[in-house]
N, C-alpha and C. Protein backbone atom coordinates (compact mmCIF):
# COMPACT_ATOMS: atom_id res chain seq x y z
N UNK A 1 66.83 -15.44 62.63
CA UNK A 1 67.33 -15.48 61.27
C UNK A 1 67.24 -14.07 60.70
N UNK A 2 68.38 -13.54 59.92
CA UNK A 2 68.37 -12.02 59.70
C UNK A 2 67.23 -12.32 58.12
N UNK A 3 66.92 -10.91 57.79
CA UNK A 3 65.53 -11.17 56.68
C UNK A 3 67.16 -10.89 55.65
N UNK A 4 68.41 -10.71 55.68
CA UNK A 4 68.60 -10.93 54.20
C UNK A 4 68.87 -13.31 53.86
N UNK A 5 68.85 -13.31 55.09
CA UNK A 5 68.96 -14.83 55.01
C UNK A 5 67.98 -15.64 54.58
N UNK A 6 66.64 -14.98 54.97
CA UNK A 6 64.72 -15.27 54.86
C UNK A 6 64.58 -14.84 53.36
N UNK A 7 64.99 -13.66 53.05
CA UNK A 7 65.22 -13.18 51.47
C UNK A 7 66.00 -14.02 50.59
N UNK A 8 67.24 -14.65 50.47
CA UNK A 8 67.74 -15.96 50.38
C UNK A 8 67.21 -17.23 49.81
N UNK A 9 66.65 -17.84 51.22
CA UNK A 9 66.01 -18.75 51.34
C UNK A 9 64.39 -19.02 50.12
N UNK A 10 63.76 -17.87 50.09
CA UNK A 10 62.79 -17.39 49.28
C UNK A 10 62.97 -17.41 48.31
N UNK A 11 63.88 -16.71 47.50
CA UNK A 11 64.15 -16.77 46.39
C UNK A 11 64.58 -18.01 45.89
N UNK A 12 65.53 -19.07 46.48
CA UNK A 12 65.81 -20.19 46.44
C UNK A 12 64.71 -21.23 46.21
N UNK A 13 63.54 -21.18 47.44
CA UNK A 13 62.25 -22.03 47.25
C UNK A 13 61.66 -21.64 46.03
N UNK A 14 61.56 -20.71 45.50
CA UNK A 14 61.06 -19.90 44.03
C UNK A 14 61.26 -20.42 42.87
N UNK A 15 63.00 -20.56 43.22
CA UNK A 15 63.57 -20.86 41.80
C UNK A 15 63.25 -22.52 41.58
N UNK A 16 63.37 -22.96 42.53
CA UNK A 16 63.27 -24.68 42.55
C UNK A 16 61.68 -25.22 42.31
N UNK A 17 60.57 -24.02 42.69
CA UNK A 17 59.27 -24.32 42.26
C UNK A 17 58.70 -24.02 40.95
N UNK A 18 59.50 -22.86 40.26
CA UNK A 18 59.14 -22.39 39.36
C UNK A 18 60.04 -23.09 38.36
N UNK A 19 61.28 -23.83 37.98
CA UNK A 19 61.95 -24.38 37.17
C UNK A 19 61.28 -25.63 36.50
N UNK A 20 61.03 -26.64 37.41
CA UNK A 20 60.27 -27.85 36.75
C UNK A 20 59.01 -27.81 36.28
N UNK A 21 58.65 -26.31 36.43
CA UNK A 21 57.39 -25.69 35.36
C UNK A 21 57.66 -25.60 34.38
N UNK A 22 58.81 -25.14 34.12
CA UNK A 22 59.11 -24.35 32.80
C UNK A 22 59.50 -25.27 32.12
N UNK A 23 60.63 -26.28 32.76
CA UNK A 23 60.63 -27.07 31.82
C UNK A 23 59.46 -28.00 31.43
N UNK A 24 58.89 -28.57 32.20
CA UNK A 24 57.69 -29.09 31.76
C UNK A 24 56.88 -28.52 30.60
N UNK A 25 56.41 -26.94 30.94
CA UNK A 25 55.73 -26.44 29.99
C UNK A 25 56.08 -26.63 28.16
N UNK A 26 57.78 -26.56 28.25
CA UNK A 26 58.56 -26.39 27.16
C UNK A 26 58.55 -28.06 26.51
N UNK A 27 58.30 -29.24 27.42
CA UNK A 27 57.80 -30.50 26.50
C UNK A 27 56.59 -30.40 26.21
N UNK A 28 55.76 -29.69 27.08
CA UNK A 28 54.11 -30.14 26.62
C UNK A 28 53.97 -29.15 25.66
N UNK A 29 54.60 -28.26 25.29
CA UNK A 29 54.26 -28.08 24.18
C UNK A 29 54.36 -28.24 22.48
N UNK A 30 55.53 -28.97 22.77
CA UNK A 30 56.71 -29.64 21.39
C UNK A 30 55.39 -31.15 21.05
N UNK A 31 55.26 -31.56 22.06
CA UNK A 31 54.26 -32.55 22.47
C UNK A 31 52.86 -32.51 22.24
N UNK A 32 51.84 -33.03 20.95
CA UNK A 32 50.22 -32.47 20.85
C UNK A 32 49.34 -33.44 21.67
N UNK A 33 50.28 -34.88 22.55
CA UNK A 33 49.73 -35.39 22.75
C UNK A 33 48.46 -36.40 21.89
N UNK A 34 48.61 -36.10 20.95
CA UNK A 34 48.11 -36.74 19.63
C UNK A 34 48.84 -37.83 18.46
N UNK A 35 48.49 -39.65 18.60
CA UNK A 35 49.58 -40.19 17.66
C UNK A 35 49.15 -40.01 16.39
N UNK A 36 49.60 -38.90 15.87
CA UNK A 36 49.55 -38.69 14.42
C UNK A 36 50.19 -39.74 13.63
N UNK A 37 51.66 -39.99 13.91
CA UNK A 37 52.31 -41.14 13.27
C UNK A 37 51.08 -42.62 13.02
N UNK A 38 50.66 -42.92 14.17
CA UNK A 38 49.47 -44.15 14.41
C UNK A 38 48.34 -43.93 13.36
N UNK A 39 48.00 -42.72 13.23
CA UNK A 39 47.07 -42.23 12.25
C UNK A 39 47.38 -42.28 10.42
N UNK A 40 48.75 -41.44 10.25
CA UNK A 40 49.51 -41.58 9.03
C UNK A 40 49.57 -42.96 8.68
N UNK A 41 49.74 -43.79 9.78
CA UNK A 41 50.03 -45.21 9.29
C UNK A 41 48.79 -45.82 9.13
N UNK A 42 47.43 -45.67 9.51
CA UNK A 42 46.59 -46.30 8.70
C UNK A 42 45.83 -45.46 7.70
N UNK A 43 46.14 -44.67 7.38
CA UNK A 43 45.36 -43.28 6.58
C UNK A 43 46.28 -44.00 5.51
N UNK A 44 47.51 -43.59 5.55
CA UNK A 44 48.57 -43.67 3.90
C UNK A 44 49.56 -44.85 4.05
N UNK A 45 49.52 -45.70 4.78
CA UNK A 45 50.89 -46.59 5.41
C UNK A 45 51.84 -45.61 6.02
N UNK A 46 51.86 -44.62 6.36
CA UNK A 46 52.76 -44.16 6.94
C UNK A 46 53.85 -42.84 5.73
N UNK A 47 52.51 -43.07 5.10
CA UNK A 47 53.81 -41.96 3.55
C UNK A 47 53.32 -40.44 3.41
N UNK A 48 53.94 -39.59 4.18
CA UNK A 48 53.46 -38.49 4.36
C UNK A 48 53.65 -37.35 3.01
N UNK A 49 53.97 -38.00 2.13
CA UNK A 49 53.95 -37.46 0.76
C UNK A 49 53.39 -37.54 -0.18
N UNK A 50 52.71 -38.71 -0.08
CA UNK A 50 51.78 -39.64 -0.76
C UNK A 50 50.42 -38.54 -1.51
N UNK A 51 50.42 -38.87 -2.66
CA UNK A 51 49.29 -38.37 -3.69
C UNK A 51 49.11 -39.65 -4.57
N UNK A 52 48.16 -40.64 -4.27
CA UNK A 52 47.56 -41.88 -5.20
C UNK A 52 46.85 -40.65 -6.21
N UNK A 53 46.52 -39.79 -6.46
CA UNK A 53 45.49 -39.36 -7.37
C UNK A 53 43.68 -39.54 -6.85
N UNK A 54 43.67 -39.98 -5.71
CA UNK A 54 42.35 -40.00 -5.24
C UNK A 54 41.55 -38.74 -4.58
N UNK A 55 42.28 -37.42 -4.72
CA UNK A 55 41.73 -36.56 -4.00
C UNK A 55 42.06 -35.93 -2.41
N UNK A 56 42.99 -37.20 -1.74
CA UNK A 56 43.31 -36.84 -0.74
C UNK A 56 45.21 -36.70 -0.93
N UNK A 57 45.62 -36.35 -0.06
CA UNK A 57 46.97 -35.96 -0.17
C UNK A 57 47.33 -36.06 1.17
N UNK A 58 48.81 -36.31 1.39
CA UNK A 58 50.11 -36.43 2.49
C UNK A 58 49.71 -37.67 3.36
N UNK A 59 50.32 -37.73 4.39
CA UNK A 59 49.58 -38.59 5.23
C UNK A 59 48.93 -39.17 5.82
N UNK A 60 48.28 -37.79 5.93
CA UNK A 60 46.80 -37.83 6.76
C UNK A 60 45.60 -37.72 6.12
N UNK A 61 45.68 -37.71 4.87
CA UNK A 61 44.90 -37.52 3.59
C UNK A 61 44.18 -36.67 3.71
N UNK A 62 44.20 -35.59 3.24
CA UNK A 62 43.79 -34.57 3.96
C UNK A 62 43.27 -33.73 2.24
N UNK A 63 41.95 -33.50 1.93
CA UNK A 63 41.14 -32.88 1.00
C UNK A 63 41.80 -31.53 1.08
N UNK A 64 41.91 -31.23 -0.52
CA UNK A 64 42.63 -30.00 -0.52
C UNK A 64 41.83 -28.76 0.02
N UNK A 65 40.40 -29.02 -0.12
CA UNK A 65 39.58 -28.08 0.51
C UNK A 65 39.86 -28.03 1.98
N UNK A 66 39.91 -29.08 3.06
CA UNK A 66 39.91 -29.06 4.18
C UNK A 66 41.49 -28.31 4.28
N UNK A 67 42.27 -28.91 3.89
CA UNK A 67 44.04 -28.92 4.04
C UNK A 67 44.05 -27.11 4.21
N UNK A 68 43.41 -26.26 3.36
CA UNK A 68 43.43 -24.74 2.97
C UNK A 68 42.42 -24.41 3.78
N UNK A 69 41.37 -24.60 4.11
CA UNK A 69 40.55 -24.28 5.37
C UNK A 69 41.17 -24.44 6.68
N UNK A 70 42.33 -25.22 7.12
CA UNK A 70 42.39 -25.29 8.24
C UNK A 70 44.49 -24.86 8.07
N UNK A 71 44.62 -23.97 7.35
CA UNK A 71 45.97 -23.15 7.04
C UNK A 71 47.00 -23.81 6.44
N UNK A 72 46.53 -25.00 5.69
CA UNK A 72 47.91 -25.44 4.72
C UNK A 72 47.87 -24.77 3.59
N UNK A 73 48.92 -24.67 3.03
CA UNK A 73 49.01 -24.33 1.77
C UNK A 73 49.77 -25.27 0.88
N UNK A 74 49.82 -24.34 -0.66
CA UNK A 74 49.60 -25.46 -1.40
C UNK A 74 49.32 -26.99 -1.03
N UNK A 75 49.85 -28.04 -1.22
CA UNK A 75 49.34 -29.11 -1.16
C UNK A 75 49.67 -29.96 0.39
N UNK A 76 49.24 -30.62 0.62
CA UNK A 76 49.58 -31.89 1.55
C UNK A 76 50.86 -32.64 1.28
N UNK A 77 50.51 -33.15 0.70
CA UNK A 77 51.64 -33.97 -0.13
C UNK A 77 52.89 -33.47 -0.21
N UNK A 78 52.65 -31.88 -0.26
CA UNK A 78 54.04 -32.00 -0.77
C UNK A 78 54.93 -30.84 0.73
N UNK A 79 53.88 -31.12 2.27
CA UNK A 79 54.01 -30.28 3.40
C UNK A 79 55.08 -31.16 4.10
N UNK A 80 55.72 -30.52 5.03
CA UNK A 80 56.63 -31.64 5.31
C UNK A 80 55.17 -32.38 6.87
N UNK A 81 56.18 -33.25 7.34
CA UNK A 81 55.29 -34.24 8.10
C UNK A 81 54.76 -33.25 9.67
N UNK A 82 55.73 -32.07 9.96
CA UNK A 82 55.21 -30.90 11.33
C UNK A 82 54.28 -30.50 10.74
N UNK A 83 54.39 -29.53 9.48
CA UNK A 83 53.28 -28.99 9.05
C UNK A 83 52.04 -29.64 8.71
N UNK A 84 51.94 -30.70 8.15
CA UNK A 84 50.65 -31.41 8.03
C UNK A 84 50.42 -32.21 9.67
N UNK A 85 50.59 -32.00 10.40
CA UNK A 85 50.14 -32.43 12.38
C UNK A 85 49.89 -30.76 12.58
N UNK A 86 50.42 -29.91 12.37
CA UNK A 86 49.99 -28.78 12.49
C UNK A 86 48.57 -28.42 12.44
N UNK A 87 47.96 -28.48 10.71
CA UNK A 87 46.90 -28.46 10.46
C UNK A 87 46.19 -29.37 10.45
N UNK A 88 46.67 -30.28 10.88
CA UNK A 88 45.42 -31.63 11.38
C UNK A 88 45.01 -31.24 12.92
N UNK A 89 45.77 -30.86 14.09
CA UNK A 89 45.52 -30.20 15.02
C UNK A 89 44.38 -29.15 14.98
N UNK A 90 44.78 -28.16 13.68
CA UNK A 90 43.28 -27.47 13.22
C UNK A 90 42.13 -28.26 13.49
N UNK A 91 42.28 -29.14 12.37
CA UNK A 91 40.95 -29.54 12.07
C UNK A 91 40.59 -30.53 13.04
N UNK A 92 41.02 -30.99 13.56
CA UNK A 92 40.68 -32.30 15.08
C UNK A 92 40.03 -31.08 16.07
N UNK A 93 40.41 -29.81 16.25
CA UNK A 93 39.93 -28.85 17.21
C UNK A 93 38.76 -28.42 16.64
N UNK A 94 38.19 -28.46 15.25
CA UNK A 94 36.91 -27.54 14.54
C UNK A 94 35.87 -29.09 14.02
N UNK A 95 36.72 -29.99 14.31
CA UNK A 95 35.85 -31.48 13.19
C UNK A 95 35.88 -32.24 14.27
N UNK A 96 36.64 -32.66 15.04
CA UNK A 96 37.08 -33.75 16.13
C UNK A 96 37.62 -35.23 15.24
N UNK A 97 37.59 -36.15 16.36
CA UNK A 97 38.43 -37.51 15.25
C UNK A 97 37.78 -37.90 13.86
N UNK A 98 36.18 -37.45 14.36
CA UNK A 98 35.59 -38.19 13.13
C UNK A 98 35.93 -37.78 11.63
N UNK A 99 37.10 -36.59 11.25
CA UNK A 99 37.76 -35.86 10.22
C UNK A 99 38.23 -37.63 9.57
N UNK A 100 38.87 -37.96 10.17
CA UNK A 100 39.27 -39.22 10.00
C UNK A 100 38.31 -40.74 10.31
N UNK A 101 37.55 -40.91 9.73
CA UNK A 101 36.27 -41.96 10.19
C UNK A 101 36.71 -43.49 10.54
N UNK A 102 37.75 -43.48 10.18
CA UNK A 102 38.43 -44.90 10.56
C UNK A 102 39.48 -44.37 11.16
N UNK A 103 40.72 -44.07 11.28
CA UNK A 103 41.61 -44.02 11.63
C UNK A 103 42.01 -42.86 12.91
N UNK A 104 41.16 -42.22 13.01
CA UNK A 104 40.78 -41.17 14.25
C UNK A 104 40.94 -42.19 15.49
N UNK A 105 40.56 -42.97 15.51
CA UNK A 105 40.54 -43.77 16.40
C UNK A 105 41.63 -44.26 17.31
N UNK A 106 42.94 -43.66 16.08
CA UNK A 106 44.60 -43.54 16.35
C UNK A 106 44.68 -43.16 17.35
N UNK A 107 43.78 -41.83 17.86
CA UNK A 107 44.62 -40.50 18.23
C UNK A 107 44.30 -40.80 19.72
């Protein structure tokens, strides 16, 4: 076999090993692996906008102190539903489920 045919062949096995990486990589990361939705729904029913006036806010009810400690700004309530999984991702990585004492249990 001449080496530009072996050269070929190589590059070929390459491309076909290294492709279903990439794409893979490119879902797992869109992906937190975390059901936030499952969570929103017993935290607020599912209302990621939600301000009862109790102190917590958006879906995940999330204390305005915690919400700004872990990079939201202004409010919860009024974050859209990426950005508040964003910073719940924060705080699940610095607090773990128990951030959520009932409903952690979602995730």
């Amino acid at each position: 076999m001449s080496l530009k045919k072996i050269a070929i062949r190589t590059a070929v096995a390459g491309a076909l090993t290294v492709a279903p990486l990439a794409v893979t990589a490119g879902v797992a990361s869109a992906d937190t692996g975390h059901n936030w939705d499952a969570v929103a729904d017993c935290e607020s029913g599912g209302d990621w906008s939600i301000n009862t006036g109790n102190g917590y806010y958006g879906g995940l009810q999330f204390s305005q102190e915690t919400w700004a400690a872990n990079g939201g700004s202004g409010s919860a309530a009024d974050a859209s539903r990426e950005e508040q999984i964003r910073v719940a991702e924060n705080v699940l990585a610095t607090q773990g489920p128990g951030a959520w004492p009932v409903c952690g249990a979602y995730l």
